[in-house]
Protein backbone atom coordinates (compact mmCIF):
# COMPACT_ATOMS: atom_id res chain seq x y z
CA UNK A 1 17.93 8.62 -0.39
CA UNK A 2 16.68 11.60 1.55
CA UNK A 3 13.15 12.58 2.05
CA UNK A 4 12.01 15.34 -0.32
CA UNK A 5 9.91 18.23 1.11
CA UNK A 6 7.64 21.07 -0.17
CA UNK A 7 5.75 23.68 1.39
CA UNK A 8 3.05 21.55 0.96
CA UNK A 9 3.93 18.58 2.04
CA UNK A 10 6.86 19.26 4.85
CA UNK A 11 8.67 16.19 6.34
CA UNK A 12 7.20 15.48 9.91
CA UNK A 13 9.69 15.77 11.97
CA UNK A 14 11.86 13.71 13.78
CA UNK A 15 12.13 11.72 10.54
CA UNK A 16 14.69 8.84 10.46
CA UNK A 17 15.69 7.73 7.12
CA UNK A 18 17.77 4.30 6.11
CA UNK A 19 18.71 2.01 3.62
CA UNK A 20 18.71 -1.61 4.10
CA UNK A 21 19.26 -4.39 1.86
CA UNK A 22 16.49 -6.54 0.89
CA UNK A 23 16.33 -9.94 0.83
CA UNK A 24 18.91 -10.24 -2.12
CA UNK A 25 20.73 -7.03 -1.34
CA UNK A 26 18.79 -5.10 -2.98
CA UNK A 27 18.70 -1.90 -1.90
CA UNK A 28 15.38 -0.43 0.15
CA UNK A 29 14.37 2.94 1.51
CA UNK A 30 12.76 3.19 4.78
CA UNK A 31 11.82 5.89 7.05
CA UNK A 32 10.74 5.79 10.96
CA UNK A 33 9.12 8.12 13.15
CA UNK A 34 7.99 8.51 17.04
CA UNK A 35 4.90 9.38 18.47
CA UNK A 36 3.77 12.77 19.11
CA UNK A 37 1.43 12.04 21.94
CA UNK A 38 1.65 9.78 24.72
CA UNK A 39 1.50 6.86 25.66
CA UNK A 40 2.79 5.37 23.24
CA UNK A 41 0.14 2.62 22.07
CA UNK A 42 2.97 0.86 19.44
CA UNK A 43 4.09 1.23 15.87
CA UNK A 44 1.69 1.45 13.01
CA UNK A 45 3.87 -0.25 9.77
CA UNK A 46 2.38 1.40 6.57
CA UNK A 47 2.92 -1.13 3.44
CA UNK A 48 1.75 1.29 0.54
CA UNK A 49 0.14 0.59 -2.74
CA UNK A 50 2.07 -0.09 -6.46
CA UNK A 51 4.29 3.20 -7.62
CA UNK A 52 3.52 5.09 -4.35
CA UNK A 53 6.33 6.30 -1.96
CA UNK A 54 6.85 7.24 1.42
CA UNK A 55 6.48 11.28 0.78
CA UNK A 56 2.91 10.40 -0.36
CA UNK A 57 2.08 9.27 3.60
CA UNK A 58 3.20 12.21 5.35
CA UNK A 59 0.09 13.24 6.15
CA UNK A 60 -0.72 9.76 7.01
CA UNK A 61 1.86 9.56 9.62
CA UNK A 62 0.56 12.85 11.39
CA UNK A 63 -2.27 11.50 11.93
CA UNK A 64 -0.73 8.15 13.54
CA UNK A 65 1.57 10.10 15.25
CA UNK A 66 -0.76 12.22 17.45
CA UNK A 67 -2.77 9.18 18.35
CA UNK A 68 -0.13 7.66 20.04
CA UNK A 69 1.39 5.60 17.75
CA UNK A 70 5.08 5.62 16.08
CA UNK A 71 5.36 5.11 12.34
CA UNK A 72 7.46 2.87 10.08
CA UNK A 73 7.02 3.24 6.43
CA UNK A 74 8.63 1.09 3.60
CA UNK A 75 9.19 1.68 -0.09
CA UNK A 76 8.82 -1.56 -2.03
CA UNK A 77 11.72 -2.84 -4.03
CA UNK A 78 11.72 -1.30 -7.81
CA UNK A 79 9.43 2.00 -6.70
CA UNK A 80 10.17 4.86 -4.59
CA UNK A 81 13.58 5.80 -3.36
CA UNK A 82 14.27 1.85 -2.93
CA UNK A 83 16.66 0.49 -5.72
CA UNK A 84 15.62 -0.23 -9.10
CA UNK A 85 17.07 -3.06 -10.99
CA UNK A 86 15.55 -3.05 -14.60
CA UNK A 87 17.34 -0.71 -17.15
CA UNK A 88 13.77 1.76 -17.80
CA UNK A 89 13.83 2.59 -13.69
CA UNK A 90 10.03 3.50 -14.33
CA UNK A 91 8.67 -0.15 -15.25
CA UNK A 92 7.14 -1.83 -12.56
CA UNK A 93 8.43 -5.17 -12.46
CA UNK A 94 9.11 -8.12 -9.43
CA UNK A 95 9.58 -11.84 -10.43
CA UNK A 96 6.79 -12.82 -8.13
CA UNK A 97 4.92 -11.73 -4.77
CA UNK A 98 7.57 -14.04 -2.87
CA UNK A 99 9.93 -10.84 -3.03
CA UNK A 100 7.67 -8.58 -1.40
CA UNK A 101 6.90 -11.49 1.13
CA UNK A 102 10.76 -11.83 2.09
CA UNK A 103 11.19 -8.12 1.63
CA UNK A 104 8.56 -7.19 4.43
CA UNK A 105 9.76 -10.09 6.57
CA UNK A 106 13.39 -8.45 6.68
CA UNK A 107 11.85 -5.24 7.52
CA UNK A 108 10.32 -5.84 10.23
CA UNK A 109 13.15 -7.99 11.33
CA UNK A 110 16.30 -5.98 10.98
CA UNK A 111 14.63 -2.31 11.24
CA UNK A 112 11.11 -2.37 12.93
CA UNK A 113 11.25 -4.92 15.99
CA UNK A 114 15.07 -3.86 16.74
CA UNK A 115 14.15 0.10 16.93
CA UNK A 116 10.40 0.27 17.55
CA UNK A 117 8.05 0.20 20.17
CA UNK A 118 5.22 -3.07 20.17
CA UNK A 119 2.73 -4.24 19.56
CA UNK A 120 3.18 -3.77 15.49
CA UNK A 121 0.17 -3.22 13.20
CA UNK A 122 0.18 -3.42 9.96
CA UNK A 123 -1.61 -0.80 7.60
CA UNK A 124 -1.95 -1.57 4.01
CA UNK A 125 -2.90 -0.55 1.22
CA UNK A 126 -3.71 -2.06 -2.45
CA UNK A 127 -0.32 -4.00 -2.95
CA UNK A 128 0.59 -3.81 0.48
CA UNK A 129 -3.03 -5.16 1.53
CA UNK A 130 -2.35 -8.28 -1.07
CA UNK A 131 1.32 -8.65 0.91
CA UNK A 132 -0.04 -8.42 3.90
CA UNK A 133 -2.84 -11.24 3.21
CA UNK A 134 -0.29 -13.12 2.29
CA UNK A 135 1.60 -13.55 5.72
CA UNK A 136 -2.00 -13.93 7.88
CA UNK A 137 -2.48 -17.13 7.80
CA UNK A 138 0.08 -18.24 10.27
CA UNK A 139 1.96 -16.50 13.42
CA UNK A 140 2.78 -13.03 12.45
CA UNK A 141 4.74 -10.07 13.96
CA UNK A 142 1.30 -7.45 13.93
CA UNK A 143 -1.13 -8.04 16.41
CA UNK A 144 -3.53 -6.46 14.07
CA UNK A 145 -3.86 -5.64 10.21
CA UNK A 146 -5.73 -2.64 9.18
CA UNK A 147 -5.89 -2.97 4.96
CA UNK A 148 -7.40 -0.16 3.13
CA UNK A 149 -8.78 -0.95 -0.42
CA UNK A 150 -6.73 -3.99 -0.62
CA UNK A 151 -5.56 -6.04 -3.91
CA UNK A 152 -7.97 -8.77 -3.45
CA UNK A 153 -8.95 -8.75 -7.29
CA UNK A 154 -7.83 -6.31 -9.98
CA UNK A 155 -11.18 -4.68 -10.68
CA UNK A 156 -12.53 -5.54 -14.45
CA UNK A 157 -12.01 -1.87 -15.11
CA UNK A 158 -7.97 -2.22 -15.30
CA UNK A 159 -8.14 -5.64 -17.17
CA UNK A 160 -10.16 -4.07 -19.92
CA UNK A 161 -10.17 -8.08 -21.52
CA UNK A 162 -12.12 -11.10 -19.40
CA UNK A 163 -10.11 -12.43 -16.64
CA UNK A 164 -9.26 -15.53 -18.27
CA UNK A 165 -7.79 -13.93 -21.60
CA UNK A 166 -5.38 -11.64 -19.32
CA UNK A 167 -4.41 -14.16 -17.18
CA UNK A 168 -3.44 -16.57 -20.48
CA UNK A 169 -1.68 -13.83 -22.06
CA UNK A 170 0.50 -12.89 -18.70
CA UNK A 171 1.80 -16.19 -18.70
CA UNK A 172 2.62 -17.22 -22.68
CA UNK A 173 4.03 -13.42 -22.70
CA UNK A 174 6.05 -14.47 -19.80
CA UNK A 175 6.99 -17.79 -20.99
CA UNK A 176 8.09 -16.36 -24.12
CA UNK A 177 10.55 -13.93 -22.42
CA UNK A 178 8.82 -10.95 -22.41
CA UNK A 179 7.94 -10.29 -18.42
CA UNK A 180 10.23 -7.13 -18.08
CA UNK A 181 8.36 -5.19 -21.10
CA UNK A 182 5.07 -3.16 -20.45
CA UNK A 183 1.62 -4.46 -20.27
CA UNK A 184 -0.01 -4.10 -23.56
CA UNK A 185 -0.56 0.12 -23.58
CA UNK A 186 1.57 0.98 -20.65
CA UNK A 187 3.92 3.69 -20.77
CA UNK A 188 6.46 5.50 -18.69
CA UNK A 189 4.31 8.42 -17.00
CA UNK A 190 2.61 7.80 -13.60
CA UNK A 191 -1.05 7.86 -12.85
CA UNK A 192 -0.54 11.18 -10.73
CA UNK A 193 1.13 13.37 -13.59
CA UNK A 194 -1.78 13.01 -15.61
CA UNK A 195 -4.95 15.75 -15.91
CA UNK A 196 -7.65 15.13 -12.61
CA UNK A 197 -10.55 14.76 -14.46
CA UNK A 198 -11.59 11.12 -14.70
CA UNK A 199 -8.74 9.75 -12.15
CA UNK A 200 -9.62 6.57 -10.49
CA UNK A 201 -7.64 7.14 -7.58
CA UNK A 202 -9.50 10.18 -5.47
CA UNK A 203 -11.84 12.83 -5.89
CA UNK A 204 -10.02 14.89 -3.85
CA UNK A 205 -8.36 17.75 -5.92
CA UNK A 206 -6.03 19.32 -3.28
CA UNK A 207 -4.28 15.94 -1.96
CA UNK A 208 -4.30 15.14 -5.98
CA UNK A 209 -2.32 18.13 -6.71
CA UNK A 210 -0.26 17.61 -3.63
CA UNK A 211 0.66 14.17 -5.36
CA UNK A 212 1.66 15.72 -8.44
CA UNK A 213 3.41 18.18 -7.07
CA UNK A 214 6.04 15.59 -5.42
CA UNK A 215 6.42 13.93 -9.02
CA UNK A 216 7.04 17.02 -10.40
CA UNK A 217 10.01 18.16 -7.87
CA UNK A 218 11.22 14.43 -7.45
CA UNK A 219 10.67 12.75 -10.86
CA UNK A 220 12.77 9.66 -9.86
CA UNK A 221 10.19 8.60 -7.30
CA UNK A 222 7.59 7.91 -9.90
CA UNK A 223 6.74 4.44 -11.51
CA UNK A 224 5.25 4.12 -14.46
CA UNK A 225 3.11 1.16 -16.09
CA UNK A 226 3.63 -2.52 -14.44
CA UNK A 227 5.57 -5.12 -16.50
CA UNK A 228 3.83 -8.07 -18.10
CA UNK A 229 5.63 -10.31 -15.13
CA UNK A 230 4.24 -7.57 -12.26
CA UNK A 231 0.52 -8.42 -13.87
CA UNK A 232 1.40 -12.45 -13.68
CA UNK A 233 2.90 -12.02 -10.17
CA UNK A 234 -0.42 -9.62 -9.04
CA UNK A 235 -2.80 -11.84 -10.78
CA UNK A 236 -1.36 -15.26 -9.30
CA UNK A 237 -1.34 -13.58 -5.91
CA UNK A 238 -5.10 -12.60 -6.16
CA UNK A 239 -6.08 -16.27 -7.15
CA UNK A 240 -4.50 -17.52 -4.19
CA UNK A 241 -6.45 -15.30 -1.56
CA UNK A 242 -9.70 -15.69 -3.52
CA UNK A 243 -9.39 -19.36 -2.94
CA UNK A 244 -12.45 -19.98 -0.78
CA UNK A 245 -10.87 -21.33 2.10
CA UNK A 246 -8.08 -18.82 2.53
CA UNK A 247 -10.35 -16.04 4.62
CA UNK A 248 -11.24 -19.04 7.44
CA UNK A 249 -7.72 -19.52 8.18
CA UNK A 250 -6.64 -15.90 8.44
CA UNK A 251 -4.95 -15.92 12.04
CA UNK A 252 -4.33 -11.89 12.40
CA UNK A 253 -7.02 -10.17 13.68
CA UNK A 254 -8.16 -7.95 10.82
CA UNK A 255 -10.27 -4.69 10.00
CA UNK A 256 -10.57 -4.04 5.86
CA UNK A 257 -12.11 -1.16 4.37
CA UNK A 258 -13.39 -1.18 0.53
CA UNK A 259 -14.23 1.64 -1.43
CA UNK A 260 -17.25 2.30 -2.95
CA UNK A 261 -16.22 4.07 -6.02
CA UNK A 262 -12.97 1.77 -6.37
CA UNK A 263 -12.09 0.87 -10.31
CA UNK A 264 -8.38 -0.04 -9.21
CA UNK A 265 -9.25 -3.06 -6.97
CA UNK A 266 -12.67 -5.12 -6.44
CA UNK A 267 -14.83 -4.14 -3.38
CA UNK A 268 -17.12 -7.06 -3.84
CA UNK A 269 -13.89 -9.16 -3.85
CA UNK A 270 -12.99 -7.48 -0.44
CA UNK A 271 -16.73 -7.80 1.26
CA UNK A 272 -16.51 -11.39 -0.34
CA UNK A 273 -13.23 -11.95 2.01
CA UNK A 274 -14.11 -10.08 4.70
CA UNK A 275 -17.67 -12.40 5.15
CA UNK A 276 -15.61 -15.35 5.50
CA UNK A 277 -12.93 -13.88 8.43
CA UNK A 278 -13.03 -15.91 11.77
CA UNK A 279 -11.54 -12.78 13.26
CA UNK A 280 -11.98 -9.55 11.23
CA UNK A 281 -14.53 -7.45 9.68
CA UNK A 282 -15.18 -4.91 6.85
CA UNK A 283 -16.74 -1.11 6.34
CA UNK A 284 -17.38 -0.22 2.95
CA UNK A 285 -16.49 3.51 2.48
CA UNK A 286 -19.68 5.05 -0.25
CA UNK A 287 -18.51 7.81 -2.53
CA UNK A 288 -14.72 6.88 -2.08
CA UNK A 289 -12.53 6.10 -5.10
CA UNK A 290 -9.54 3.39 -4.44
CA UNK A 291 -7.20 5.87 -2.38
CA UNK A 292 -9.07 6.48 0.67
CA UNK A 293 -6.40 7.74 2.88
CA UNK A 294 -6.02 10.67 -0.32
CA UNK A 295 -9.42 10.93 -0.06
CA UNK A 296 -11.53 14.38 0.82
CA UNK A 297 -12.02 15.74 3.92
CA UNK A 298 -15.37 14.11 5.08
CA UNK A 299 -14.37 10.52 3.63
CA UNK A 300 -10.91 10.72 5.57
CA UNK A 301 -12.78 11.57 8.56
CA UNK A 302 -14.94 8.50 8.63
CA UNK A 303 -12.01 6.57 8.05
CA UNK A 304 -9.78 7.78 11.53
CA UNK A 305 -13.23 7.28 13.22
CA UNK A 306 -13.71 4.00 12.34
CA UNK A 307 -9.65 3.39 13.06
CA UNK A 308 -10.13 4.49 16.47
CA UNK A 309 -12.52 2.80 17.27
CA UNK A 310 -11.23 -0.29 16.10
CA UNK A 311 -8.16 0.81 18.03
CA UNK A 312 -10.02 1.84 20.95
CA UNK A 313 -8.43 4.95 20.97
CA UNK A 314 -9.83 8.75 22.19
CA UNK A 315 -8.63 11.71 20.81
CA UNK A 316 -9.08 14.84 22.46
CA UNK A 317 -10.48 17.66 21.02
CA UNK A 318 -7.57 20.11 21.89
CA UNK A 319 -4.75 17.87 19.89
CA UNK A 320 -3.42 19.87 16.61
């Protein structure tokens, strides 16, 4: 599947699209770029969030691009332009983390190492900050993580029931067949088509429209509600990394940021984490709601200082 473009939101170019199969064949969209700049410092892999898609990051990749750094981007299995296996393409479903795990594993193996320059870092965000966590704890391909509002806990916000009680019901439901329907409420339309006012995910009412506006010219890249086995899977996965051991045995050096304002994900989960890392560290981002990278002007701005100089990188004031 090709990239889609608007006025708005143009390809960057250079833009090198595949399809690879996934750990069971399924079917996965991918798209590579090179620097812009010199030297090249490496590749920045960008693991997005639940229902987003690699059009969503262009801007994203502009930015890595003039620092130096070439881009890989990956659309999970079952959201995207990756294949879709259930028969309503807009549930969000997976059997269990395990497929992301083996998914990311594969591409890095078959499309990043073999066609990109090192050292690989890994940038992720929500989902693809939970994936990422997953893999830290021993050897790992990326010299460094960077994970932006990562899935640490669901926040209490999107439970809407205690813990406990959602976590009971996500596994009876389960056990009594019913992982591939919707969460109790959910529905086919994504976040992003609905009105602004009172979204959780930015305050930022350009990028939002942006957003929509992709959704609205490419309707098949948008996800809808996650299945009752998506909320098991999530929920499991969060209950492993909150075990209180888990942070002290993270082996990839590490730099999380939490929003302030997040009601997707818990940043008292993430500062929680981030305390305990041998060899990583957090910045809480105030005023920020959970997608920082779609965040306004001033809030994005902290953010690329903060990357660089984690990265230890200058940019000069004459780069476009």
């Amino acid at each position: 599947m090709s990239l889609i473009a608007l006025a708005i939101n143009p390809v960057p170019s250079g833009a090198v699209t595949l399809m690879f199969d996934g750990y069971d064949g399924t079917k996965l969209r991918a798209a590579l770029w090179e620097p812009t700049r010199g030297p090249t410092k490496g590749t920045v892999c960008v693991f997005p969030g639940r229902g987003e898609y690699i059009e969503k990051y262009f801007e994203v990749v502009a930015d890595l691009r003039r620092r130096g750094y070439a881009v890989a981007v990956l659309d999970w299995r079952g959201q995207g332009g990756s294949e879709r296996k259930l028969a309503n393409p807009r549930k969000g479903h997976v059997i269990g983390f395990t497929e992301y795990d083996r998914d990311a594993a594969i591409f890095m193996r078959d499309v990043v190492v073999p066609s990109c320059p090192a050292p690989f870092i890994g940038l992720g965000h929500s989902l693809g900050g939970n994936v990422l966590l997953r893999g830290a704890q021993s050897t790992s391909v990326f010299s460094r993580m960077i994970l932006v509002s990562p899935m640490i806990q669901i926040h209490d916000q999107q439970l809407r029931n205690p813990r406990r009680l959602v976590r009971a019901y996500s596994e009876l439901a389960c056990l009594a067949g019913l992982a591939t329907a919707y969460v109790k409420g959910g529905a086919d339309e994504p976040e992003e088509t609905h009105d602004f006012d009172g979204n959780v995910l930015t305050s930022d009412y350009v990028r939002w429209s942006r957003n929509k506006a992709i959704l609205e010219q490419a309707p098949e890249l948008g996800l809808g509600s996650p299945t009752i086995g998506w909320l098991r899977s999530a929920l499991r996965s969060c209950a492993m990394l909150q075990k209180p051991d888990y942070p002290k045995y993270v082996a990839v050096p590490m730099l999380m940021f939490a929003a302030g304002s997040d009601q997707v994900v818990s940043p008292q989960a993430i500062e929680d984490f981030a305390v305990d890392l041998k060899i990583g560290g957090h910045i809480v981002m105030p005023g920020s709601r959970h997608e920082i990278l779609q965040e306004n002007d001033e809030i994005r701005q902290r953010f690329w200082a903060a990357f660089d100089a984690y990265m230890g990188i200058e940019i000069p004031s004459s780069v476009p």
